[in-house]
C-alpha atoms as a PDB file:
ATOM      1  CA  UNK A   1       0.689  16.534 -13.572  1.00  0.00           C
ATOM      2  CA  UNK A   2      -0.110  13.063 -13.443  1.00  0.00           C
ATOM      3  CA  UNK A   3      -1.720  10.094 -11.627  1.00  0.00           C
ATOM      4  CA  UNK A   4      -1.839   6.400 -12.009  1.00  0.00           C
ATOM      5  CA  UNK A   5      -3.809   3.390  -9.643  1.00  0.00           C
ATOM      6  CA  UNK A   6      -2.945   0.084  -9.112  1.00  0.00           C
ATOM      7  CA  UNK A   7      -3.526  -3.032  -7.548  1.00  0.00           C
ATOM      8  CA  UNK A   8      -1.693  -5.959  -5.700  1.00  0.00           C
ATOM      9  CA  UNK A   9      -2.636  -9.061  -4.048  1.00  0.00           C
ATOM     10  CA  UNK A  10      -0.510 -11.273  -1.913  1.00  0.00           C
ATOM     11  CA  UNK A  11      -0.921 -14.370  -0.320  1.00  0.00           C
ATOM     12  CA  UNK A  12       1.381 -15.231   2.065  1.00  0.00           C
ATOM     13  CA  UNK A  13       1.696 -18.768   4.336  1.00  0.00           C
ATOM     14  CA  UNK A  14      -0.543 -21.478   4.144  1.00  0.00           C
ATOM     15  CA  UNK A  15      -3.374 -22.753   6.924  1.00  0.00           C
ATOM     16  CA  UNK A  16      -3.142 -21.009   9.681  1.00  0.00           C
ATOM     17  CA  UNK A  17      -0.615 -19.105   8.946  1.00  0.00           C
ATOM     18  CA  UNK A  18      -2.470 -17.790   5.900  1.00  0.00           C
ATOM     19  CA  UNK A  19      -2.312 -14.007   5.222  1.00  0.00           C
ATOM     20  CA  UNK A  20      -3.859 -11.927   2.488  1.00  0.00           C
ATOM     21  CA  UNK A  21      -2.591  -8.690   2.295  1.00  0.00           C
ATOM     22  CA  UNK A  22      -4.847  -6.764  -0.656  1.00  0.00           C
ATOM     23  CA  UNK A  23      -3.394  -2.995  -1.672  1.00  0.00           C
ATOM     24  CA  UNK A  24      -5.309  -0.147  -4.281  1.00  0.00           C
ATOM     25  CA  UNK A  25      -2.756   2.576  -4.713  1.00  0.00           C
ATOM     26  CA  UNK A  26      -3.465   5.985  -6.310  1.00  0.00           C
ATOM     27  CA  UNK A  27      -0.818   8.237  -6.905  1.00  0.00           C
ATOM     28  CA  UNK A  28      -0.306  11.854  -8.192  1.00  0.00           C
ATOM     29  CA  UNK A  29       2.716  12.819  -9.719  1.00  0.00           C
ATOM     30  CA  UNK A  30       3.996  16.848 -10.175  1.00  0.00           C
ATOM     31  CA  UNK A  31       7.246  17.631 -12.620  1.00  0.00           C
ATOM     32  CA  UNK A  32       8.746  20.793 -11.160  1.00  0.00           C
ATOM     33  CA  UNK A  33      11.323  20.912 -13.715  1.00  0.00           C
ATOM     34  CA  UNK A  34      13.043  18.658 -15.771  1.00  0.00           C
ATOM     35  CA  UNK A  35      15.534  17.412 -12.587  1.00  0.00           C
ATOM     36  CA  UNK A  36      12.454  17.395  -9.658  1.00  0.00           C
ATOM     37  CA  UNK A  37       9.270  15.777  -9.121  1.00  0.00           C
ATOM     38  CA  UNK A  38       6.955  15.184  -6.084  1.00  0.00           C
ATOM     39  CA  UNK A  39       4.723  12.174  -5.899  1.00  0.00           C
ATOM     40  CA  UNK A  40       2.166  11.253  -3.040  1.00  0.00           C
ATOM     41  CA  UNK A  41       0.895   8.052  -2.988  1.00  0.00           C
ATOM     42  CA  UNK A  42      -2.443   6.969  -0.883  1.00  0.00           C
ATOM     43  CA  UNK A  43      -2.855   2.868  -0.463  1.00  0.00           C
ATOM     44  CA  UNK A  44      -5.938   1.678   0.803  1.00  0.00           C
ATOM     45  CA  UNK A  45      -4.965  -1.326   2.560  1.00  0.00           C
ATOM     46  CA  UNK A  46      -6.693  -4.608   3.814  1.00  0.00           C
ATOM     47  CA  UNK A  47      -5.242  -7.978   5.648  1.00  0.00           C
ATOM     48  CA  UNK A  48      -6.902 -11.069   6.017  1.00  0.00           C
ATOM     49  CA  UNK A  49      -5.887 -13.872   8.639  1.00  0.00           C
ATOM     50  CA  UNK A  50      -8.981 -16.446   7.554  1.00  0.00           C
ATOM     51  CA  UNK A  51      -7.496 -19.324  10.060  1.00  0.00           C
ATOM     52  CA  UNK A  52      -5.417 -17.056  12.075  1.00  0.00           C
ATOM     53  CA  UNK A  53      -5.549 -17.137  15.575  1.00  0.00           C
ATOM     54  CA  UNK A  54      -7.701 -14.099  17.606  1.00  0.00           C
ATOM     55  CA  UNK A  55      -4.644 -12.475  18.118  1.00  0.00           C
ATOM     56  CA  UNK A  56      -4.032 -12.291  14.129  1.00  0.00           C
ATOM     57  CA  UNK A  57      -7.736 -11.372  13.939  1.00  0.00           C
ATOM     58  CA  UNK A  58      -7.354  -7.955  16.110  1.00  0.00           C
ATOM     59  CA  UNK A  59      -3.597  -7.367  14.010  1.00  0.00           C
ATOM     60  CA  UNK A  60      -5.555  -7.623  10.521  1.00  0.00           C
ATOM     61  CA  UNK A  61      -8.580  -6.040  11.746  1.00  0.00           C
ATOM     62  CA  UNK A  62      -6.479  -2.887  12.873  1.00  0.00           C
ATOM     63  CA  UNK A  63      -4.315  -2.188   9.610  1.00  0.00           C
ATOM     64  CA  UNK A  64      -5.298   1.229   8.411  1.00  0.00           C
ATOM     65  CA  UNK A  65      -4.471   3.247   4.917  1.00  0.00           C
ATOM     66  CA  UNK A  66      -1.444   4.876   3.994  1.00  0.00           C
ATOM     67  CA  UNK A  67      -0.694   7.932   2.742  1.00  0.00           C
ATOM     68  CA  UNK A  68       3.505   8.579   1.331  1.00  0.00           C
ATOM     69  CA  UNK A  69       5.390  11.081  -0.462  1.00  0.00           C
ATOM     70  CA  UNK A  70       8.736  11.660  -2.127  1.00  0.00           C
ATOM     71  CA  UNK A  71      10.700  14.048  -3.806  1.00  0.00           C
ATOM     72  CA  UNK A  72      13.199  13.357  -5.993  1.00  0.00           C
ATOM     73  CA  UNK A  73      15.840  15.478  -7.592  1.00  0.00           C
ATOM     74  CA  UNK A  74      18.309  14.556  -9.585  1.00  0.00           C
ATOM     75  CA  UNK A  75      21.268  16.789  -9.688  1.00  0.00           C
END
């Protein structure tokens, strides 16, 4: 078993157009056996439209989390 976190930050446009999408990601990986693993990821997202218009407002204001998984075998 094993985990990891990390962070990203990207701006995106410039004046009104501005958007700053921020991400924390935790993950949790489990080896099966040497040809299969499972990971689920969890991201904590935010989005910023500082200039944006009120419709951009209500759009950044209403991005929520994220929770993924995968499986992978390799075969």
């Amino acid at each position: 078993i094993g985990g990891g976190a990390r962070y990203d930050l990207l701006h995106r446009g410039d004046g009104a157009d501005l958007r700053r999408f921020q991400t924390v990601t935790l993950d949790a990986q489990w080896r099966l056996s040497p040809t299969a693993r499972v990971q689920l990821d969890y991201e904590l997202r935010w989005l910023a439209a500082p200039e944006g218009s009120p419709d951009a407002q209500r759009i950044a204001a209403s991005m929520g989390d994220r929770v993924s998984g995968l499986v992978t075998v390799v075969f």
